[in-house]
N, C-alpha and C. Protein backbone atom coordinates (compact mmCIF):
# COMPACT_ATOMS: atom_id res chain seq x y z
N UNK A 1 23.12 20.65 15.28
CA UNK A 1 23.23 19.92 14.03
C UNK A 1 21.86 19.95 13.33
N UNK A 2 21.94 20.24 12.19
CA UNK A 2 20.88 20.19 11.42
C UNK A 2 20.15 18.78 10.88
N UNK A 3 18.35 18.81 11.23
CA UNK A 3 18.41 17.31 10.74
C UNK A 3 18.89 16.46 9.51
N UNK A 4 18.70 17.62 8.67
CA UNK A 4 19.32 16.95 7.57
C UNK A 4 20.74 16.06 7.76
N UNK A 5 21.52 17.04 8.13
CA UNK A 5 22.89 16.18 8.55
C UNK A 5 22.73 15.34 9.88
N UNK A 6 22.02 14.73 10.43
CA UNK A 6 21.66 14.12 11.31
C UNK A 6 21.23 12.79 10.74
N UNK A 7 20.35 13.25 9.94
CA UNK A 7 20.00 11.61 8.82
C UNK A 7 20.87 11.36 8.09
N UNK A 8 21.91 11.99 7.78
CA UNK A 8 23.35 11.60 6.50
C UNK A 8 24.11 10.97 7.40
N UNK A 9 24.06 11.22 8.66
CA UNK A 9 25.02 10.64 9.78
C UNK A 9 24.85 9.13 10.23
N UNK A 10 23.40 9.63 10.30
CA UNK A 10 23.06 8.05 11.02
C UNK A 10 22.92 6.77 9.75
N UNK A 11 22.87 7.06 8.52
CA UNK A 11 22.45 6.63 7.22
C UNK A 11 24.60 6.02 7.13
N UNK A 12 25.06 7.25 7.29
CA UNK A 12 26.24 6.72 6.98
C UNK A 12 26.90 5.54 8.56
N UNK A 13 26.32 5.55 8.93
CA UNK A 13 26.71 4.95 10.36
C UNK A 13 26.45 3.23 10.14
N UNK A 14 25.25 3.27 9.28
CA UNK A 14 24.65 2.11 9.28
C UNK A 14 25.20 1.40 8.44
N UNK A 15 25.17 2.27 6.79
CA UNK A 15 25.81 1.31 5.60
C UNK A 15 27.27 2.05 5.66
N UNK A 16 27.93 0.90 5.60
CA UNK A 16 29.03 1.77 5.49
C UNK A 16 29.29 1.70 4.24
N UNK A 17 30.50 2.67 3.38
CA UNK A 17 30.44 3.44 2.08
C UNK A 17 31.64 2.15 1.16
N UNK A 18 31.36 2.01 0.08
CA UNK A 18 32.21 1.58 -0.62
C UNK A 18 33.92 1.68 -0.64
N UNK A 19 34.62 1.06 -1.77
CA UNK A 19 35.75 1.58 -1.71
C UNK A 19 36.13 2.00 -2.64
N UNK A 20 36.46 2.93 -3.67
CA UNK A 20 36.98 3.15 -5.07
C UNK A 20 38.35 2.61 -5.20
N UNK A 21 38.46 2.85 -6.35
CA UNK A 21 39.46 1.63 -6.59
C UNK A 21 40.82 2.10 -6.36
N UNK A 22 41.29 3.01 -5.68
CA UNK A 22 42.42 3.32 -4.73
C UNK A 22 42.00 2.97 -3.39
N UNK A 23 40.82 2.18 -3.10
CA UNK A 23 40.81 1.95 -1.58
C UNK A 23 40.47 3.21 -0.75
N UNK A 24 39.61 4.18 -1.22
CA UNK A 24 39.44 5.35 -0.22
C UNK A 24 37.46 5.20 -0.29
N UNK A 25 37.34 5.39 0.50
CA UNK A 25 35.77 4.86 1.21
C UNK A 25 34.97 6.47 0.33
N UNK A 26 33.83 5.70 -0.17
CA UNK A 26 33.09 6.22 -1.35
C UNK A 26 32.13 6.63 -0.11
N UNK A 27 31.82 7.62 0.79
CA UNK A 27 30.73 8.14 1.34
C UNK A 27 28.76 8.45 0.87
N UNK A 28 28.34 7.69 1.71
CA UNK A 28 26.69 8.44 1.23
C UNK A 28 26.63 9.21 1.12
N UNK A 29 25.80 10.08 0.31
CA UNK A 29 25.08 11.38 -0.16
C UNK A 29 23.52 11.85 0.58
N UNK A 30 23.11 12.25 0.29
CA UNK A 30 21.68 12.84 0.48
C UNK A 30 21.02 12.62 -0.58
N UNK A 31 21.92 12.49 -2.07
CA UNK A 31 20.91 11.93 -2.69
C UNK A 31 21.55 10.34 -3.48
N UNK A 32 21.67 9.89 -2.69
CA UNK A 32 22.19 8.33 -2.83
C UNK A 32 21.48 7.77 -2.96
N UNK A 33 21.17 7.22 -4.27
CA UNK A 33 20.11 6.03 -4.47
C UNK A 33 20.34 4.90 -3.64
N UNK A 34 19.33 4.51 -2.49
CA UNK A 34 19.54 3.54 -1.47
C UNK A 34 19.35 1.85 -2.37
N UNK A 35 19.07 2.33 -3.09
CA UNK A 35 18.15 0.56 -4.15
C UNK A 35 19.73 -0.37 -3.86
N UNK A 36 20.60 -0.06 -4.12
CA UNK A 36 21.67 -1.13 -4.58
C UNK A 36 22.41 -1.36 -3.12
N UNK A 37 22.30 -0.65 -2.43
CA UNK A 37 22.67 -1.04 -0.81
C UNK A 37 22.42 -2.75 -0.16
N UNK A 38 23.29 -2.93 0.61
CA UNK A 38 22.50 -4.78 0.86
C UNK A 38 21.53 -4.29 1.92
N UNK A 39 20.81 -5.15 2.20
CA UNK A 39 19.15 -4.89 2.41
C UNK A 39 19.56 -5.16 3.85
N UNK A 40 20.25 -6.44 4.43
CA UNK A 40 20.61 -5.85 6.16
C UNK A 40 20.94 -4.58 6.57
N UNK A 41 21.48 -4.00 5.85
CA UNK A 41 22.21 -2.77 6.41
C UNK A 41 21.10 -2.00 6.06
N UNK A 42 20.62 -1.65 5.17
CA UNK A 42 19.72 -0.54 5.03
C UNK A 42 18.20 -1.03 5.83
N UNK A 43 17.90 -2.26 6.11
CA UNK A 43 17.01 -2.46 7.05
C UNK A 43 17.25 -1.68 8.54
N UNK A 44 18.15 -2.02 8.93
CA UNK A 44 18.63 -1.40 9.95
C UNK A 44 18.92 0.16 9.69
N UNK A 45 19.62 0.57 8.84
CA UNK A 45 18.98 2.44 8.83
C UNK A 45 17.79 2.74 8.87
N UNK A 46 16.88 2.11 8.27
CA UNK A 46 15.47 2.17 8.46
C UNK A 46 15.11 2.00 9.63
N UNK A 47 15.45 0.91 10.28
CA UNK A 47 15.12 0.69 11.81
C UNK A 47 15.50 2.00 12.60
N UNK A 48 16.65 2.40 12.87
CA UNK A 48 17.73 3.36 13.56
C UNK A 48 16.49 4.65 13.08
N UNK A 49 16.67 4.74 11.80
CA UNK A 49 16.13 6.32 11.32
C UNK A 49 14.47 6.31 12.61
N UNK A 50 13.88 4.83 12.41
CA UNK A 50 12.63 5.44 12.49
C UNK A 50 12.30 5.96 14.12
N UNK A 51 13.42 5.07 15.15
CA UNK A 51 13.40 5.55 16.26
C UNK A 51 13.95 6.60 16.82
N UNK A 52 15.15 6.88 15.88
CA UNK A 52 15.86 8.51 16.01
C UNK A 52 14.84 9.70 15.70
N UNK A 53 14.22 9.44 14.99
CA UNK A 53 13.26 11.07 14.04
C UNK A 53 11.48 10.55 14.31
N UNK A 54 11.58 9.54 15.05
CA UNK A 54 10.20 9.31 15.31
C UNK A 54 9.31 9.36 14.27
N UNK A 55 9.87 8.84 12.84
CA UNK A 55 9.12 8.80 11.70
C UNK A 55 8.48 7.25 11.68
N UNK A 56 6.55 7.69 11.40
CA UNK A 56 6.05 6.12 11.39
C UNK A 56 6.13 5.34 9.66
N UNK A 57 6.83 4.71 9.23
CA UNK A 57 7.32 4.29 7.95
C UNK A 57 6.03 2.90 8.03
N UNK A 58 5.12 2.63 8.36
CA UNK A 58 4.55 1.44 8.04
C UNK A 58 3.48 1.68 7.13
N UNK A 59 3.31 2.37 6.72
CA UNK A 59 2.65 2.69 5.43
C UNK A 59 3.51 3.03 4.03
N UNK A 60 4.86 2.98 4.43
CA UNK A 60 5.30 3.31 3.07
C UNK A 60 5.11 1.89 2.01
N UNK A 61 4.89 2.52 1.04
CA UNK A 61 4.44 1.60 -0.36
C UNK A 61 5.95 0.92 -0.93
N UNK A 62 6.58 -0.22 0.13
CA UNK A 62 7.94 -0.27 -0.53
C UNK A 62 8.10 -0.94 -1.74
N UNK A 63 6.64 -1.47 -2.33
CA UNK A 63 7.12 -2.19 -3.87
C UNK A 63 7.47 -0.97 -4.52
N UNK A 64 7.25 0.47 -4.48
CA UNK A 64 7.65 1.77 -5.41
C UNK A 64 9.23 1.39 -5.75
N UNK A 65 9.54 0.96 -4.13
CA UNK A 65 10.96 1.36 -4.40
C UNK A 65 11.79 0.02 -4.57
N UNK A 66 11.24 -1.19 -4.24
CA UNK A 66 11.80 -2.42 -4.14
C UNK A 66 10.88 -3.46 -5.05
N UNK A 67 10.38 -3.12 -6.33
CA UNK A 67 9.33 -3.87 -6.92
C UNK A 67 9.56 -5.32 -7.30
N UNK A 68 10.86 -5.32 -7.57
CA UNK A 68 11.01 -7.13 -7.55
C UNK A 68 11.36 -7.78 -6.39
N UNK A 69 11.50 -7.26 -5.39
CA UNK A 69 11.75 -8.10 -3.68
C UNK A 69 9.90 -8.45 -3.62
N UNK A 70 9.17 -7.44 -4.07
CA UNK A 70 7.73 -7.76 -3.79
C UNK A 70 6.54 -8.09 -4.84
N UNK A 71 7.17 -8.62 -5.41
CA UNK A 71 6.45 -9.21 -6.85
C UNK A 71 6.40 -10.84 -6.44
N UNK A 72 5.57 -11.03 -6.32
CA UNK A 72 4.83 -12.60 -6.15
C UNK A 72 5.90 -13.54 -6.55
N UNK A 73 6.40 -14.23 -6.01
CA UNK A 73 7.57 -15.80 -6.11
C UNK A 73 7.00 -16.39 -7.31
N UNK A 74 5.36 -16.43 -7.75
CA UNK A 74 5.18 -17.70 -8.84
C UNK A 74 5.48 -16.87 -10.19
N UNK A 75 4.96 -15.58 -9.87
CA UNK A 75 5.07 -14.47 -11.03
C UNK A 75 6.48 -14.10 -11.55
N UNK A 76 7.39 -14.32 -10.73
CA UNK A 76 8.72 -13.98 -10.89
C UNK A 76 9.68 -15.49 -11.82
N UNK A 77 8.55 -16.67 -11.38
CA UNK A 77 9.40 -17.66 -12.01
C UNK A 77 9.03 -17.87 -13.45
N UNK A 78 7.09 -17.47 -13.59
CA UNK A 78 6.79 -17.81 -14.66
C UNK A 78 6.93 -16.50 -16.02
N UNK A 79 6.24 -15.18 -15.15
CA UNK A 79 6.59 -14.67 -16.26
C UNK A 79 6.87 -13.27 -16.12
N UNK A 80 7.55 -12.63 -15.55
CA UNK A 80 7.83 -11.38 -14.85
C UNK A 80 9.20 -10.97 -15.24
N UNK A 81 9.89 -10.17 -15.98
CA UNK A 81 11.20 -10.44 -16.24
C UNK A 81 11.90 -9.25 -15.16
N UNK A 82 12.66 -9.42 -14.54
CA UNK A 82 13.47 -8.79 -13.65
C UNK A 82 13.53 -6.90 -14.04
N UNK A 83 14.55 -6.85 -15.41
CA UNK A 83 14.82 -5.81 -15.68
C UNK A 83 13.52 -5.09 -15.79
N UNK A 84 12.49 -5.45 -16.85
CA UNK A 84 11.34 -4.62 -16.91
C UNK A 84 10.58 -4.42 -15.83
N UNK A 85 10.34 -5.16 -14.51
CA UNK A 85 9.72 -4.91 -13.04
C UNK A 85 11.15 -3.82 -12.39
N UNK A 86 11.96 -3.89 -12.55
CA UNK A 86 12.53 -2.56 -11.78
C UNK A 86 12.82 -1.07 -12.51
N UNK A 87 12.23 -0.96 -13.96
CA UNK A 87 12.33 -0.49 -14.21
C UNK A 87 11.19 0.75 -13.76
N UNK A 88 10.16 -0.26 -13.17
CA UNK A 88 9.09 1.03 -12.90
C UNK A 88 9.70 1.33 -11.46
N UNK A 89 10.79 1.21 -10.84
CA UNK A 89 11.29 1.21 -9.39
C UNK A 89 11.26 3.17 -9.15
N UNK A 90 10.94 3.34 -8.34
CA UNK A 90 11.58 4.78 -7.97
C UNK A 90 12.67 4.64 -7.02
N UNK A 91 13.52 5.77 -7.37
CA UNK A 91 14.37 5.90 -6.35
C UNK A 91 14.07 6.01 -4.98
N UNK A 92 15.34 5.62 -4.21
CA UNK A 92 15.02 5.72 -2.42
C UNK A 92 16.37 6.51 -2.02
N UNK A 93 15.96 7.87 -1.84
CA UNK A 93 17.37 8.66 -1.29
C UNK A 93 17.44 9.08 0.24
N UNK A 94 18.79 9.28 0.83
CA UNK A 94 18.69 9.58 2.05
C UNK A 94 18.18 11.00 2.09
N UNK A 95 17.85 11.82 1.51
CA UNK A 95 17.06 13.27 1.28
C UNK A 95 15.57 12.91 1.48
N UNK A 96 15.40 11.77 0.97
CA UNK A 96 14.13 11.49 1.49
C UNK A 96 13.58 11.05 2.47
N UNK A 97 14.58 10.84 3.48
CA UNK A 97 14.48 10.42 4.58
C UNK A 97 14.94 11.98 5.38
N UNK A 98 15.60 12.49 5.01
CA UNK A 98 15.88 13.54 5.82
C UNK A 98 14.76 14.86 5.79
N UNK A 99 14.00 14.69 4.70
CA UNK A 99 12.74 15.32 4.72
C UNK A 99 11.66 15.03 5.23
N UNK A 100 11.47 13.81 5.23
CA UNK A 100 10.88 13.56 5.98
C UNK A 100 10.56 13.26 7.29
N UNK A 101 11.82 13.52 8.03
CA UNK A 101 12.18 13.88 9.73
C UNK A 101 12.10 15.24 9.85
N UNK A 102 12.40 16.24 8.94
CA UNK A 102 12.05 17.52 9.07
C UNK A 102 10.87 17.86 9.30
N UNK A 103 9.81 16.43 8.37
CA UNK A 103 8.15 17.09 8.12
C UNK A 103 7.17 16.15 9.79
N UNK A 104 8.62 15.36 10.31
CA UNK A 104 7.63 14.32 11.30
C UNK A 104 7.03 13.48 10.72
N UNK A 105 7.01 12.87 9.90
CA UNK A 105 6.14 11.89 8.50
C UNK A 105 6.80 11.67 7.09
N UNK A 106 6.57 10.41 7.02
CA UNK A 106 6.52 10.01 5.69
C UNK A 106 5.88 10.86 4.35
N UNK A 107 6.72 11.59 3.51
CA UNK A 107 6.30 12.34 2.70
C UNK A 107 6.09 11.90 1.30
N UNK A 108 6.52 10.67 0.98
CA UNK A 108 6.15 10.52 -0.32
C UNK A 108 5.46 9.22 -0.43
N UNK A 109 5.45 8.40 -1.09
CA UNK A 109 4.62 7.29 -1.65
C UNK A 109 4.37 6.23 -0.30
N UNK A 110 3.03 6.23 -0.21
CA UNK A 110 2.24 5.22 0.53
C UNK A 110 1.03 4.68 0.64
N UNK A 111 0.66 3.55 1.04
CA UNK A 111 0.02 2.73 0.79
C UNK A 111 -1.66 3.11 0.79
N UNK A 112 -2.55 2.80 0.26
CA UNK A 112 -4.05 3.55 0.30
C UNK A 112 -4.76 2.45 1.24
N UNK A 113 -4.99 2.93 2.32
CA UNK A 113 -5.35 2.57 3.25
C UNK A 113 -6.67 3.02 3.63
N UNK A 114 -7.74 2.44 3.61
CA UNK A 114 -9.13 2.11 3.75
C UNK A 114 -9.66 1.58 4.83
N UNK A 115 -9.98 2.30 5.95
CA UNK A 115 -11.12 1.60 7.09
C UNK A 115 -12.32 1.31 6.83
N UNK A 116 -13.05 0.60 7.61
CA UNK A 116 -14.27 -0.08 7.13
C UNK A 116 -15.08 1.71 7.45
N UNK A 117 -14.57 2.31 8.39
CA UNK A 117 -15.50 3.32 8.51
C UNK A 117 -15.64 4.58 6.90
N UNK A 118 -14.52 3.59 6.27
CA UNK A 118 -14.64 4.97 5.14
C UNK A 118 -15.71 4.40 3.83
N UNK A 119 -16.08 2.72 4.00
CA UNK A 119 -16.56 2.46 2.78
C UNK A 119 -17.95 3.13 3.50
């Protein structure tokens, strides 16, 4: 099995797929925007993915992809308006996860991380 279809598997394992409106189950993609998924379930693909493909995800930059889950509580009440903070959101696809088990690493957006040995 190819990893790619290995991460569509385990991705579909976790969330399971909608229903269209005949009741027939709307399957993940590879390039399925993960944003609108409920956040237990896709926590847990995240979890699953990172011990299946041995990818280290603790540097990923998740306000890119989740900017109003991580926008400050006082900022959000006083003056932050929802729509315009997700609008700078990037997408989160399972392609991006499946590339990045191909590469052994996190390939796109993460956090700038500074040791004291670098100042």
């Amino acid at each position: 099995m190819k990893i790619q279809d290995a991460v569509l598997e385990l991705f579909r394992k976790e969330i399971p797929g909608e229903e269209d409106k005949n009741g027939k189950e709307i399957l993940l993609e590879l390039d399925t925007d993960l944003f609108d998924e409920p956040r237990d379930d896709l926590s847990d693909a995240i979890e699953a993915f990172q011990k299946a493909f041995d990818v280290d995800l603790s540097e990923v930059n998740w306000t890119r992809y989740f900017p109003w889950e991580n926008t400050p509580l006082l900022t959000r009440w006083i003056k932050a308006k929802r729509e315009e903070v997700e609008a700078t959101r990037l997408p989160l696809t399972v392609r991006m996860f499946a590339e990045s088990a191909e590469a052994g690493k996190w390939l796109f957006e993460v956090r700038n991380s500074h040791s004291k040995d670098d100042a």
